[in-house]
C-alpha atoms as a PDB file:
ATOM      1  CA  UNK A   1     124.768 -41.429 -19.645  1.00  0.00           C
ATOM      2  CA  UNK A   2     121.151 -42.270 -19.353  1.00  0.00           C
ATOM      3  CA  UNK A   3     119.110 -41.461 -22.081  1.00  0.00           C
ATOM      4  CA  UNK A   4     115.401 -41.096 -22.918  1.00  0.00           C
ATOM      5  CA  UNK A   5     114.535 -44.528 -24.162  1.00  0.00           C
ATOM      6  CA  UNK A   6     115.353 -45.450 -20.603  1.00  0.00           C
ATOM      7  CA  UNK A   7     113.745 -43.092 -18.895  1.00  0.00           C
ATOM      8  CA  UNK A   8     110.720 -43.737 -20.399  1.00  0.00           C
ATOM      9  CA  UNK A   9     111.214 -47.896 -19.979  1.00  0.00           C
ATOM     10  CA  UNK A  10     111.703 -47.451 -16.320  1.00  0.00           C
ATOM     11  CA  UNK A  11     108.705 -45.420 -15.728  1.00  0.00           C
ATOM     12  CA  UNK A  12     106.640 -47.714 -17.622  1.00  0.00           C
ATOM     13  CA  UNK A  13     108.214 -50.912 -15.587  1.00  0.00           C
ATOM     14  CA  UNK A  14     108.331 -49.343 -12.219  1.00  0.00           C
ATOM     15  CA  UNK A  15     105.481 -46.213 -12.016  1.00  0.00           C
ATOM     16  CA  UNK A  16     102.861 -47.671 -14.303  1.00  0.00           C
ATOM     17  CA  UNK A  17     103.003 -51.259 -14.669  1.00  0.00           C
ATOM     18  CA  UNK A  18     102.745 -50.511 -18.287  1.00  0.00           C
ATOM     19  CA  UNK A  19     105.467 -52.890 -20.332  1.00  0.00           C
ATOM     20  CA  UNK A  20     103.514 -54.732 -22.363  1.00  0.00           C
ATOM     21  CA  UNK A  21     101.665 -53.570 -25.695  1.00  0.00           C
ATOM     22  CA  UNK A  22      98.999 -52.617 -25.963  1.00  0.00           C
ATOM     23  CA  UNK A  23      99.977 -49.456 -23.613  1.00  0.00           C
ATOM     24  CA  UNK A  24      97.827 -47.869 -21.680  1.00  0.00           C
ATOM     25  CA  UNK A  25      99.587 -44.191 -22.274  1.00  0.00           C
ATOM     26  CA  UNK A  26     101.523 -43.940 -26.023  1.00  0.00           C
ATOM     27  CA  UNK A  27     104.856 -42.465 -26.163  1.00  0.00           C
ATOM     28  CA  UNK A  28     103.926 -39.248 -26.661  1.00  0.00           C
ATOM     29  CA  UNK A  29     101.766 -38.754 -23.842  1.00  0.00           C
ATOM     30  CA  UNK A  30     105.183 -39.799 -21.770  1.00  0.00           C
ATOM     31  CA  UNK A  31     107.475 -37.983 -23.510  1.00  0.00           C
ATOM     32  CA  UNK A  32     104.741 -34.365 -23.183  1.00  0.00           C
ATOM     33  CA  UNK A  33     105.039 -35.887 -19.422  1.00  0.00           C
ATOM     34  CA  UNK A  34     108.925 -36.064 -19.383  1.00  0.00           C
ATOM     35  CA  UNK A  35     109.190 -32.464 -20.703  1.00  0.00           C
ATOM     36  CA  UNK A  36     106.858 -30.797 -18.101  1.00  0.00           C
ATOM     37  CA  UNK A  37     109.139 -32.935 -15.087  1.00  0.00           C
ATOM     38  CA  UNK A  38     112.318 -32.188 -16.377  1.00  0.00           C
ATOM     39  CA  UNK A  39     111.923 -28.201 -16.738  1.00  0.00           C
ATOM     40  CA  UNK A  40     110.586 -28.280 -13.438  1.00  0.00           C
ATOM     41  CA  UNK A  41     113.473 -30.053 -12.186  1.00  0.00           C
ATOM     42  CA  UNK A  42     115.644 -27.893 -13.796  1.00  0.00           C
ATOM     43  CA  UNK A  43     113.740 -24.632 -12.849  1.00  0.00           C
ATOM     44  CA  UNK A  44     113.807 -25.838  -9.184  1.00  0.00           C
ATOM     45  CA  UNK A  45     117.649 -26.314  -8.573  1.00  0.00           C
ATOM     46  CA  UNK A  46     118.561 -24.359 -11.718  1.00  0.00           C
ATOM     47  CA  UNK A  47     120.642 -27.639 -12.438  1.00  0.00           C
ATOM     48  CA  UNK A  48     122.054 -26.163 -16.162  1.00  0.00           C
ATOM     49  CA  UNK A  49     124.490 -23.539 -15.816  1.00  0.00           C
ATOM     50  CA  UNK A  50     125.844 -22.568 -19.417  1.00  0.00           C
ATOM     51  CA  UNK A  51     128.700 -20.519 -20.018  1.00  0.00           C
ATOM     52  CA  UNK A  52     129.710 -22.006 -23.898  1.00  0.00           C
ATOM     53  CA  UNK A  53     126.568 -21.904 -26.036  1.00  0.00           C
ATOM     54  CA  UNK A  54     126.674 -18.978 -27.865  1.00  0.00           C
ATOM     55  CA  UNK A  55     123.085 -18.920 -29.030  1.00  0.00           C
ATOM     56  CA  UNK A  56     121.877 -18.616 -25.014  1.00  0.00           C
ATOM     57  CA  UNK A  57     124.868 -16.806 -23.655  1.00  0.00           C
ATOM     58  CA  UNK A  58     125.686 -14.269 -26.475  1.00  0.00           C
ATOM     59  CA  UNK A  59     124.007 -11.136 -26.995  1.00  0.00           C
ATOM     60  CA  UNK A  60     125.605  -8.667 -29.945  1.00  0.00           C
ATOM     61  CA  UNK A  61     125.404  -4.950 -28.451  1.00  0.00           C
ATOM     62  CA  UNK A  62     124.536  -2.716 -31.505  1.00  0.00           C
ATOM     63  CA  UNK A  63     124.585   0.909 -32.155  1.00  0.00           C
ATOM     64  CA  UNK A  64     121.891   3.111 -30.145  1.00  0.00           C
ATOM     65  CA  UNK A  65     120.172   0.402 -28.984  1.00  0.00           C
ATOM     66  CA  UNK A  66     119.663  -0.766 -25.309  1.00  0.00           C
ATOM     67  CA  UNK A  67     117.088  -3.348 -25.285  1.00  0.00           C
ATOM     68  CA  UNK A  68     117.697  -7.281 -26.678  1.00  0.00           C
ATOM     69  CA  UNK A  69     115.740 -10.306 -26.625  1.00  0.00           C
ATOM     70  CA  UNK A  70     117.020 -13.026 -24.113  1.00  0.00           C
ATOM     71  CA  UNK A  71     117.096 -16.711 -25.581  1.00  0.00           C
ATOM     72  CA  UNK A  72     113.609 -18.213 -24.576  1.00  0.00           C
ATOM     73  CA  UNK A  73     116.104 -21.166 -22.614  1.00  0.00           C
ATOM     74  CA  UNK A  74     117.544 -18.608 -20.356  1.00  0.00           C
ATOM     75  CA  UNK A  75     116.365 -19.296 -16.886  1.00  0.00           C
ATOM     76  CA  UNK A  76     118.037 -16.538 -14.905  1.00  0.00           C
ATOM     77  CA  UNK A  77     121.327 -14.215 -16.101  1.00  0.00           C
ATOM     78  CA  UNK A  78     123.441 -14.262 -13.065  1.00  0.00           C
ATOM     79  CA  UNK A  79     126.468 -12.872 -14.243  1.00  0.00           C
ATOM     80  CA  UNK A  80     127.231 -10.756 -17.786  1.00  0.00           C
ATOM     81  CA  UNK A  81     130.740  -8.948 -19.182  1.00  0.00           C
ATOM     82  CA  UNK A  82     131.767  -7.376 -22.638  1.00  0.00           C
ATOM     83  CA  UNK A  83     133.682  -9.177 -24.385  1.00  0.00           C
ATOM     84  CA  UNK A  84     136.545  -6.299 -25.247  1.00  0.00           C
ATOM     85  CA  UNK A  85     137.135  -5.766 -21.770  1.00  0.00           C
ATOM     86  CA  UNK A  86     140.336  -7.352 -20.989  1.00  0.00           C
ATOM     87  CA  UNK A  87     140.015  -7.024 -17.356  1.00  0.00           C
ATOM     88  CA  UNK A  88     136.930  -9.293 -17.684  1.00  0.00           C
ATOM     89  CA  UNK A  89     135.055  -6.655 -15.089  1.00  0.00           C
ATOM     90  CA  UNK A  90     131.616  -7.914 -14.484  1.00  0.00           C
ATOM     91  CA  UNK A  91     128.315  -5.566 -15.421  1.00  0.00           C
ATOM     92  CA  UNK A  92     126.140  -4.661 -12.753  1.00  0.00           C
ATOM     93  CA  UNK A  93     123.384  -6.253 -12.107  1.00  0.00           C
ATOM     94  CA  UNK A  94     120.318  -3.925 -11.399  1.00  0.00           C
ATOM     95  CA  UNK A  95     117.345  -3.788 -11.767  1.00  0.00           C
ATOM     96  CA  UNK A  96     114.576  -0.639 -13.716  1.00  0.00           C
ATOM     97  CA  UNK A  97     113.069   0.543 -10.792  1.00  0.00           C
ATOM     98  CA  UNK A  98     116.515   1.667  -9.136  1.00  0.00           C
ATOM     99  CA  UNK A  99     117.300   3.315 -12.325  1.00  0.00           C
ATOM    100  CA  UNK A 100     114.457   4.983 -12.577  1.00  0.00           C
ATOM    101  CA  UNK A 101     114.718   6.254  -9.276  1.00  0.00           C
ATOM    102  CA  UNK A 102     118.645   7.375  -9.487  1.00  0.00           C
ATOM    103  CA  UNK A 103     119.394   8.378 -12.858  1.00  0.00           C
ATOM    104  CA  UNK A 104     117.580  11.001 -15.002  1.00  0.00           C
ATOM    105  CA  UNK A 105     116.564  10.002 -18.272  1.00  0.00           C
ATOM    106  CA  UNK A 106     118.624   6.762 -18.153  1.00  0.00           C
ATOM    107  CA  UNK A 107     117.264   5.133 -21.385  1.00  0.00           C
ATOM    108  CA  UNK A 108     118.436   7.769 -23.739  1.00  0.00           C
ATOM    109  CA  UNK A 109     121.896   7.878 -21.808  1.00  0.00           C
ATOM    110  CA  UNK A 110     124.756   6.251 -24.039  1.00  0.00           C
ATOM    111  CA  UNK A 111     127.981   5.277 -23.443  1.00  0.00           C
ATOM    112  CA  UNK A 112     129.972   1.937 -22.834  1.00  0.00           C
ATOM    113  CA  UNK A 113     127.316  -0.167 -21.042  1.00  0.00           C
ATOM    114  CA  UNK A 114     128.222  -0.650 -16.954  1.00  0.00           C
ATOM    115  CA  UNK A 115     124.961  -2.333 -16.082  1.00  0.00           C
ATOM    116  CA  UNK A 116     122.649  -4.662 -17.302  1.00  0.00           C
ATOM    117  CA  UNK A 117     118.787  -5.448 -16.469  1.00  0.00           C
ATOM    118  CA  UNK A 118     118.208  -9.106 -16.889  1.00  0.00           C
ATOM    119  CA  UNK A 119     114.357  -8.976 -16.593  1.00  0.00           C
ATOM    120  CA  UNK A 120     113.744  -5.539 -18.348  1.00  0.00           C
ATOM    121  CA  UNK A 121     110.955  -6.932 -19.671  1.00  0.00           C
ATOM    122  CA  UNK A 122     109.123 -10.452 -20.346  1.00  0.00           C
ATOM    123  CA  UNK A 123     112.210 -12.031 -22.587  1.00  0.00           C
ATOM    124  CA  UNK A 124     114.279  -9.310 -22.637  1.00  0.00           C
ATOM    125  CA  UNK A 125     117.479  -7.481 -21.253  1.00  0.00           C
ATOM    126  CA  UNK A 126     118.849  -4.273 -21.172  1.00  0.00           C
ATOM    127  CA  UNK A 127     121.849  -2.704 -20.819  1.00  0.00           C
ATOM    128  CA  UNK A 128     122.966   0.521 -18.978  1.00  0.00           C
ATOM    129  CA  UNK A 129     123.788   2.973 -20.716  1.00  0.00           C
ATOM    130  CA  UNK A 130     123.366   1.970 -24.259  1.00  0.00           C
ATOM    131  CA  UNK A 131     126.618   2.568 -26.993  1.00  0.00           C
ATOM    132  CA  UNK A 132     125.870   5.383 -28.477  1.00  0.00           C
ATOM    133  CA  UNK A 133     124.579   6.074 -32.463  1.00  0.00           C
ATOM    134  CA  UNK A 134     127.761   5.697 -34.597  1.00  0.00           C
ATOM    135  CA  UNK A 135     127.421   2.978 -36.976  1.00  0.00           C
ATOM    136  CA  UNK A 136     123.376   3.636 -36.950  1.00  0.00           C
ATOM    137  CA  UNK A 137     121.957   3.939 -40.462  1.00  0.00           C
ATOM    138  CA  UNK A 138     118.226   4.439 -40.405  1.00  0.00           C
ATOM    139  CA  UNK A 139     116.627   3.785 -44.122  1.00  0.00           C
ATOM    140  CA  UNK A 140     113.315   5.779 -45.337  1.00  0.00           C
ATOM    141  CA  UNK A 141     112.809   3.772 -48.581  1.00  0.00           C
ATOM    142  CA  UNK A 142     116.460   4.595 -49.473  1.00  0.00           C
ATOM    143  CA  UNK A 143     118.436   1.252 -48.761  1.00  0.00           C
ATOM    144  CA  UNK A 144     119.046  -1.670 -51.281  1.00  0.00           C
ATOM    145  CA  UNK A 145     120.079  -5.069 -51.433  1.00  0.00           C
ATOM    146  CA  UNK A 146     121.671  -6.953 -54.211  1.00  0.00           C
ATOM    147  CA  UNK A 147     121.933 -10.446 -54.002  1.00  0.00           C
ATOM    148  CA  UNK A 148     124.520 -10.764 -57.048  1.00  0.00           C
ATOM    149  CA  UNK A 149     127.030  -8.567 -55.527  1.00  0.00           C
ATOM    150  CA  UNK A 150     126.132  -9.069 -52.189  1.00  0.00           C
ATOM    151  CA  UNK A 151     125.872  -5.288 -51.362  1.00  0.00           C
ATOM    152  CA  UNK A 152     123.859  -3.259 -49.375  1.00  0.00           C
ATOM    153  CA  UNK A 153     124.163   0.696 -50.587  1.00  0.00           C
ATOM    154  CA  UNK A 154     121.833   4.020 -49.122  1.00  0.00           C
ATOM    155  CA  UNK A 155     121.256   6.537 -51.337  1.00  0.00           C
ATOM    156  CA  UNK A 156     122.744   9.748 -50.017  1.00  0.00           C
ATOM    157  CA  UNK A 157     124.029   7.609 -47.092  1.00  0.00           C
ATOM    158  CA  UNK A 158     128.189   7.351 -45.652  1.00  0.00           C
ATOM    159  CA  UNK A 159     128.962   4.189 -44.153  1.00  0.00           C
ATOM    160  CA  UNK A 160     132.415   5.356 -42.833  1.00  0.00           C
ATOM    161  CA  UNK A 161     132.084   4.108 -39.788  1.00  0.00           C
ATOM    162  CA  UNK A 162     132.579   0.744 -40.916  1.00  0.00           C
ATOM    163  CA  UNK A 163     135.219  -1.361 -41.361  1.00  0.00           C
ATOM    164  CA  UNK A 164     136.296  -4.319 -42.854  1.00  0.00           C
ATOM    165  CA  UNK A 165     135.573  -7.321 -40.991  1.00  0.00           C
ATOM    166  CA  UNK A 166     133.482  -5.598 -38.770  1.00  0.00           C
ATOM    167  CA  UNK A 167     129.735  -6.859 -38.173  1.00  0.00           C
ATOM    168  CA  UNK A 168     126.608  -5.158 -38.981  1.00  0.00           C
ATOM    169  CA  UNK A 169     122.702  -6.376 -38.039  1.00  0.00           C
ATOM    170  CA  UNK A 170     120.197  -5.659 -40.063  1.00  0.00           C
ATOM    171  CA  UNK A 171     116.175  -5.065 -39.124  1.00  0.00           C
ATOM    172  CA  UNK A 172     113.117  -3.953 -40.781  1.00  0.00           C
ATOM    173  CA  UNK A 173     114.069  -4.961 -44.139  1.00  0.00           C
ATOM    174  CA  UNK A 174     110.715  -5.876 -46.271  1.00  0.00           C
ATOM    175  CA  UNK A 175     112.816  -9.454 -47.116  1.00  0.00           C
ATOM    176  CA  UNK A 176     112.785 -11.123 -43.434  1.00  0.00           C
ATOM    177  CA  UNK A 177     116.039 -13.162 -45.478  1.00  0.00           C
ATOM    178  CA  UNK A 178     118.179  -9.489 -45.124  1.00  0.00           C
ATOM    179  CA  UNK A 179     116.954  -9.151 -41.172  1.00  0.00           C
ATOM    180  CA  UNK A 180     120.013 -10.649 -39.741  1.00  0.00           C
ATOM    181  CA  UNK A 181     123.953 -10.442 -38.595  1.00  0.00           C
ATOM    182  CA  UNK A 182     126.542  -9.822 -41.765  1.00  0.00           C
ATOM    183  CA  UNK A 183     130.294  -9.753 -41.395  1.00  0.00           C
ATOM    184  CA  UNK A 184     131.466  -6.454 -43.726  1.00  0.00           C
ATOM    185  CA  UNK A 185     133.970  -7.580 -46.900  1.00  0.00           C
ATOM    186  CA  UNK A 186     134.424  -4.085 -48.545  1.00  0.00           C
ATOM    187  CA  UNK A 187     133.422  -0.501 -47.723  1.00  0.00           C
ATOM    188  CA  UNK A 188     132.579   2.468 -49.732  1.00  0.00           C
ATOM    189  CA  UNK A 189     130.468   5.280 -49.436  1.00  0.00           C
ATOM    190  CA  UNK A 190     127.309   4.811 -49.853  1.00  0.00           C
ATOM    191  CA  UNK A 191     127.909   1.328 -49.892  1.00  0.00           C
ATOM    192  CA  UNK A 192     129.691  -2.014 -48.595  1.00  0.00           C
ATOM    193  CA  UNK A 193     129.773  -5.429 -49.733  1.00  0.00           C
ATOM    194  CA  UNK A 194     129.392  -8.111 -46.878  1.00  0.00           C
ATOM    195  CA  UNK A 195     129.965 -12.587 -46.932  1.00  0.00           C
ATOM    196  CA  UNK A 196     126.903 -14.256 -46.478  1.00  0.00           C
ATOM    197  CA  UNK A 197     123.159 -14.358 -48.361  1.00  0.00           C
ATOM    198  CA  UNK A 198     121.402 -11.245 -49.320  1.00  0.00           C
ATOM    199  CA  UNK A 199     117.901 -11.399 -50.996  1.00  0.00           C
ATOM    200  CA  UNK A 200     117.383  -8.977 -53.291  1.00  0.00           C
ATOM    201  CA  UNK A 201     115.039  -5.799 -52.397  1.00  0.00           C
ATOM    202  CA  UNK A 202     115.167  -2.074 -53.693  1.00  0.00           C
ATOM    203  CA  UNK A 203     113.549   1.052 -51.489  1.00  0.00           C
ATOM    204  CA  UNK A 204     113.947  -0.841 -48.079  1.00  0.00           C
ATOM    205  CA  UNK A 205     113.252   1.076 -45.411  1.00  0.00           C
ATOM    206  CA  UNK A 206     115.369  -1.073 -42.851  1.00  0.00           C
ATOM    207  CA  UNK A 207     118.125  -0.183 -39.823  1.00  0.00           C
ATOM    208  CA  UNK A 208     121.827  -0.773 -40.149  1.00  0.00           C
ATOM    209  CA  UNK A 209     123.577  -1.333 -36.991  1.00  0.00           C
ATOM    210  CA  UNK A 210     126.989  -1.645 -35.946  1.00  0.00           C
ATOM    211  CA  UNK A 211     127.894  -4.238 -33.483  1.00  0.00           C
ATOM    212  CA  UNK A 212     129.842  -2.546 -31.124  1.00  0.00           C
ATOM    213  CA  UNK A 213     130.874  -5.450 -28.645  1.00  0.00           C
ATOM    214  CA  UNK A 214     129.484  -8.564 -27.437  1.00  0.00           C
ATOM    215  CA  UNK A 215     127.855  -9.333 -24.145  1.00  0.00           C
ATOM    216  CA  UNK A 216     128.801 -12.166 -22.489  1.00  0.00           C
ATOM    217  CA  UNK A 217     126.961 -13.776 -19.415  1.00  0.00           C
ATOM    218  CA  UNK A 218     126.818 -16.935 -17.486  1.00  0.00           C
ATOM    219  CA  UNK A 219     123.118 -18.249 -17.259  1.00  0.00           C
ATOM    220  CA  UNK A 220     120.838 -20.717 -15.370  1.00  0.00           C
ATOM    221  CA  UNK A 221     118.794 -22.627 -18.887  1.00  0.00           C
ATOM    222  CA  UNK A 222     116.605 -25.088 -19.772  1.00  0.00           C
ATOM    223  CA  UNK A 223     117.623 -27.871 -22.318  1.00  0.00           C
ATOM    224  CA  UNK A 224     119.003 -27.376 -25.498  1.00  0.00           C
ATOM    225  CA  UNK A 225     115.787 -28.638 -27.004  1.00  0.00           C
ATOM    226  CA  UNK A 226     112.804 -30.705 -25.774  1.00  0.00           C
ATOM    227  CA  UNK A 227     112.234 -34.000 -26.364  1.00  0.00           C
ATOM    228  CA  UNK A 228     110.514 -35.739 -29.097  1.00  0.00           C
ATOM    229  CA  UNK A 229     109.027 -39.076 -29.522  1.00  0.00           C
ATOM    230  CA  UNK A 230     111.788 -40.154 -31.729  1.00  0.00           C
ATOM    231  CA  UNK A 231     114.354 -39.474 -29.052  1.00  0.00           C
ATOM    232  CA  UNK A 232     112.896 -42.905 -27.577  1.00  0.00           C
ATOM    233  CA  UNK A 233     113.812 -44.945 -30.807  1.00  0.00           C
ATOM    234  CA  UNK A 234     117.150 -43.395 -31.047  1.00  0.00           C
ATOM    235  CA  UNK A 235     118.115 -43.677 -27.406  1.00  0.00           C
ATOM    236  CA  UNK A 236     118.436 -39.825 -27.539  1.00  0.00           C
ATOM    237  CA  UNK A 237     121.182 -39.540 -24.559  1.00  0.00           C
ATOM    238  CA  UNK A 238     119.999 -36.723 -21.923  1.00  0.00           C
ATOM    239  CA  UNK A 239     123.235 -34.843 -21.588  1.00  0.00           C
ATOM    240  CA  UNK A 240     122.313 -31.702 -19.604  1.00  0.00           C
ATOM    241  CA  UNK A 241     121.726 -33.458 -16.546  1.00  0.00           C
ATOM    242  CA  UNK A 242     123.642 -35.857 -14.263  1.00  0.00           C
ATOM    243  CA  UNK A 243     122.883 -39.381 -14.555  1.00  0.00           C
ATOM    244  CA  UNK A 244     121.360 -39.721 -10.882  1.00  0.00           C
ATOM    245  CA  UNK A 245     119.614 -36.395 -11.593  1.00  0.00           C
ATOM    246  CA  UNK A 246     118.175 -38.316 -14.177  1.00  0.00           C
ATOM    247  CA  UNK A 247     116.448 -40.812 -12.075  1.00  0.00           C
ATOM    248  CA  UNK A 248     113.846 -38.632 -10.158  1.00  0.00           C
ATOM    249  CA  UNK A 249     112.701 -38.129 -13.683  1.00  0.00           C
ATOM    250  CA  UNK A 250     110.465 -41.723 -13.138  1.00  0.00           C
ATOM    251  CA  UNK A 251     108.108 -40.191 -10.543  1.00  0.00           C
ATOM    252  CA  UNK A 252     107.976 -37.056 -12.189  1.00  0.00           C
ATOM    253  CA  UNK A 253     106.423 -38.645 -15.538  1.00  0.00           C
ATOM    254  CA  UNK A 254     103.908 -40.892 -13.322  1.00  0.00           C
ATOM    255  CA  UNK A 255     103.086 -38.156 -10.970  1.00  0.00           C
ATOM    256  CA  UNK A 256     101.301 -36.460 -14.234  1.00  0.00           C
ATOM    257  CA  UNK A 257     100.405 -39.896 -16.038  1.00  0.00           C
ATOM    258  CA  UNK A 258      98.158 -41.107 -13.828  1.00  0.00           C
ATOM    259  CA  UNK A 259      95.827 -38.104 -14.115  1.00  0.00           C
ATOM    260  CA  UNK A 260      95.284 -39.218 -17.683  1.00  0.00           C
ATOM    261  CA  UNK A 261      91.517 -39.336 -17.863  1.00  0.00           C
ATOM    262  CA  UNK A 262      90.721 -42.876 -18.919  1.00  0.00           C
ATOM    263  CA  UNK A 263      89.345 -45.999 -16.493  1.00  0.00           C
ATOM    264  CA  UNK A 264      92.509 -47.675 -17.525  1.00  0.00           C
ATOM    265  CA  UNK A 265      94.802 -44.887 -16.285  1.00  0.00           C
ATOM    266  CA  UNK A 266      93.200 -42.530 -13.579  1.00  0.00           C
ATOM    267  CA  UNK A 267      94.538 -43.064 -10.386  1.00  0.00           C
ATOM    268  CA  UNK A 268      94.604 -39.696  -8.110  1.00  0.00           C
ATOM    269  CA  UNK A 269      96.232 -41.796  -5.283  1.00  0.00           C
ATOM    270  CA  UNK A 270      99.032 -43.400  -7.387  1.00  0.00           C
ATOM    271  CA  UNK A 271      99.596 -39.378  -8.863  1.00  0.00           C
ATOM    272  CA  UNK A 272      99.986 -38.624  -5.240  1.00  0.00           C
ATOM    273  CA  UNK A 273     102.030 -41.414  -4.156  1.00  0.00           C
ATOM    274  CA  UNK A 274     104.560 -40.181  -6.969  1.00  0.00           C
ATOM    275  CA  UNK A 275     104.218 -36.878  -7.023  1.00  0.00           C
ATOM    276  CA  UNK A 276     105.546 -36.905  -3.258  1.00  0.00           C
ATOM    277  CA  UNK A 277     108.453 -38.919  -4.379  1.00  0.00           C
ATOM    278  CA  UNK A 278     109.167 -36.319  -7.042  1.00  0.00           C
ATOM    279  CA  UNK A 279     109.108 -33.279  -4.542  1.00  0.00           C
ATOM    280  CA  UNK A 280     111.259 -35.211  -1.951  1.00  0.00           C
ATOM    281  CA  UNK A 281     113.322 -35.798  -5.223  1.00  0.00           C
ATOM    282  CA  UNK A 282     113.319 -32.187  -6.107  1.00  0.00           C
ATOM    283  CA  UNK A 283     114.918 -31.472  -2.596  1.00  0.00           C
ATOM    284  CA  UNK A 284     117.758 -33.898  -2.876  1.00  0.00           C
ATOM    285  CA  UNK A 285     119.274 -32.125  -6.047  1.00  0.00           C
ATOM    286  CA  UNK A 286     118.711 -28.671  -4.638  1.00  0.00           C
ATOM    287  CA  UNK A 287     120.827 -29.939  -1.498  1.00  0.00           C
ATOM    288  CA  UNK A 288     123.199 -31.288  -4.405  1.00  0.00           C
ATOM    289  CA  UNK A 289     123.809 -28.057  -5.952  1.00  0.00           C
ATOM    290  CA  UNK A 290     124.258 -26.417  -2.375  1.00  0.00           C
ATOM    291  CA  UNK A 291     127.035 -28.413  -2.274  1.00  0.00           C
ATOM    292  CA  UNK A 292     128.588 -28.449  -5.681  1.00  0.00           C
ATOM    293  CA  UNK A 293     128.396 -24.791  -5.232  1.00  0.00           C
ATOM    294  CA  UNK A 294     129.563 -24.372  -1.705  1.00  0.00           C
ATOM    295  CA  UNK A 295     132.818 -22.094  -1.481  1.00  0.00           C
ATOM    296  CA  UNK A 296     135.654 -23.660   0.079  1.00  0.00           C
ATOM    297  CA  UNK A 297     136.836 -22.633   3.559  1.00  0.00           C
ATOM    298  CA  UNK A 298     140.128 -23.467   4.154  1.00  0.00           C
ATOM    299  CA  UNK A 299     140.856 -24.110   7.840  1.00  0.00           C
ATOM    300  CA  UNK A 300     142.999 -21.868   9.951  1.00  0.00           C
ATOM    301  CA  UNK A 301     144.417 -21.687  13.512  1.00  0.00           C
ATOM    302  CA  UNK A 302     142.507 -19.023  15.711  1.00  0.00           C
ATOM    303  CA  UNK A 303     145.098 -16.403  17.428  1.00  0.00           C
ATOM    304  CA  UNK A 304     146.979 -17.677  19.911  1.00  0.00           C
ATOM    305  CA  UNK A 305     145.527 -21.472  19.761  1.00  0.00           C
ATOM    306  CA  UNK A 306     146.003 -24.768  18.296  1.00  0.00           C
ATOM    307  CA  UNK A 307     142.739 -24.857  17.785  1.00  0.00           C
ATOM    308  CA  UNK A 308     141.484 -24.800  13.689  1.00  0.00           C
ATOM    309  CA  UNK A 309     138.518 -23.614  12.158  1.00  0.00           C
END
């Protein structure tokens, strides 16, 4: 597996002639360098396809509520499901300006969601129609949180609608510690008991929402995190990537260090020279992924022929 410390050697060894101390670009100037190449890369041939990491691929669907924030790694969201459908049927992808145009009032429509808009809006997604508003629990200065007991209560309220071992997500709470996803221990009526940290606060005036299901998708992403200088000293290994995929990543660095502004390190024709390399580079592992994802054709004898194809 190659790794970053590598990377980084190379370029300095083969691109910029720059192995010896003192260097003429510091680490971090490579490693800003490596991130910028490496997210193009990946943007280009969409080379990280993720169906396992449930902080990018998971969405939690909640009670009279359509719209969700996509994980800032998410590329493109080719394919998405519910998680309680057993048949594993696929949403429909689609997109606001056919809804708009087909279906009256479509936002406010609820029901079990059948389509999804992966670009709704810039980092978010919404689903078609939304679940409707049981298990909704809007606070006006009437919900409380008790740290000791780990309860959340509503004066006045009824939280029959939920169940033991059930999830809830909670927003607007004054203490951003409450704003978050709690799995229900015990329910009463105007209040439940739930695992997890609560902060204490009195008169909140936040939202309770069921989590109905959980949508599931298959996305194109970035890396699980950029790089760091540090990544260099502990041969950080780049595991999103294929090895050889890994390789372009030399004359993508150099393409962008050799516009450093300094005598010692500007050199348009060199960042030229490279950046070429890196675009031919860039072609190769989109022809890569053609094939990887090519679907098989098996071969068969036309009609009345020995003849296969």
């Amino acid at each position: 597996m190659s790794t970053v410390a590598e990377v980084i050697n190379w370029t300095r060894k083969l691109a910029l002639q720059d192995a010896t101390l003192p260097y003429h670009w510091e680490d971090e100037e490579l490693i800003y360098c490596l991130n910028r190449c490496y997210n193009e890369l990946v943007k280009s041939a969409l080379l990280i396809k993720d169906q396992s990491t449930t902080a990018v691929m998971e969405i939690k669907l909640l009670s009279n509520l359509g719209i969700y924030a996509l994980d800032s790694r998410v590329i493109q969201a080719t394919q998405a499901r519910l998680e309680t459908d057993n048949t594993q049927t696929p949403l429909t992808r689609t997109t606001e300006i056919r809804l708009n145009q087909t279906v009256s009032d479509w936002r406010n429509e609820t029901g079990t969601p059948r389509e999804y808009i992966p670009s709704y809006s810039s980092g978010y997604l919404c689903v078609y129609p939304k679940f409707d508003d049981e298990g909704e629990y809007v606070g006006v200065s009437n919900i409380s949180f008790v740290s000791g007991t780990k309860t959340i209560s509503q004066t006045s309220g009824d939280f029959s609608d939920l169940t033991a071992g059930g999830e809830v997500t909670v927003t607007g709470a004054t203490n951003s510690a409450n704003n978050s996803t709690f799995t229900v221990a015990t329910v009463g009526t105007d209040s439940f008991t739930v695992t997890g940290v609560l902060t204490s606060e009195l008169t909140s005036s936040a939202t309770i929402r069921l989590v109905r299901d959980t949508l599931l998708m298959t996305v194109s992403r970035l890396g699980t995190a950029r790089f760091v200088v540090s990544d260099i000293e502990n041969d950080t290994e780049i595991t999103d990537i294929r090895d050889d995929h890994a390789d372009g990543l030399v004359d993508g660095i150099a393409k962008r260090a050799f516009l450093k502004p300094n005598s010692q390190t500007l050199d348009p024709k060199k960042a030229e020279y490279h950046r070429g390399l890196f675009e031919e580079f860039k072609k190769e592992v989109r022809r890569d992924m053609i094939l990887l994802n090519k679907p098989d054709k098996s071969r068969v004898p036309r009609s009345g022929t020995s003849i296969y194809y």
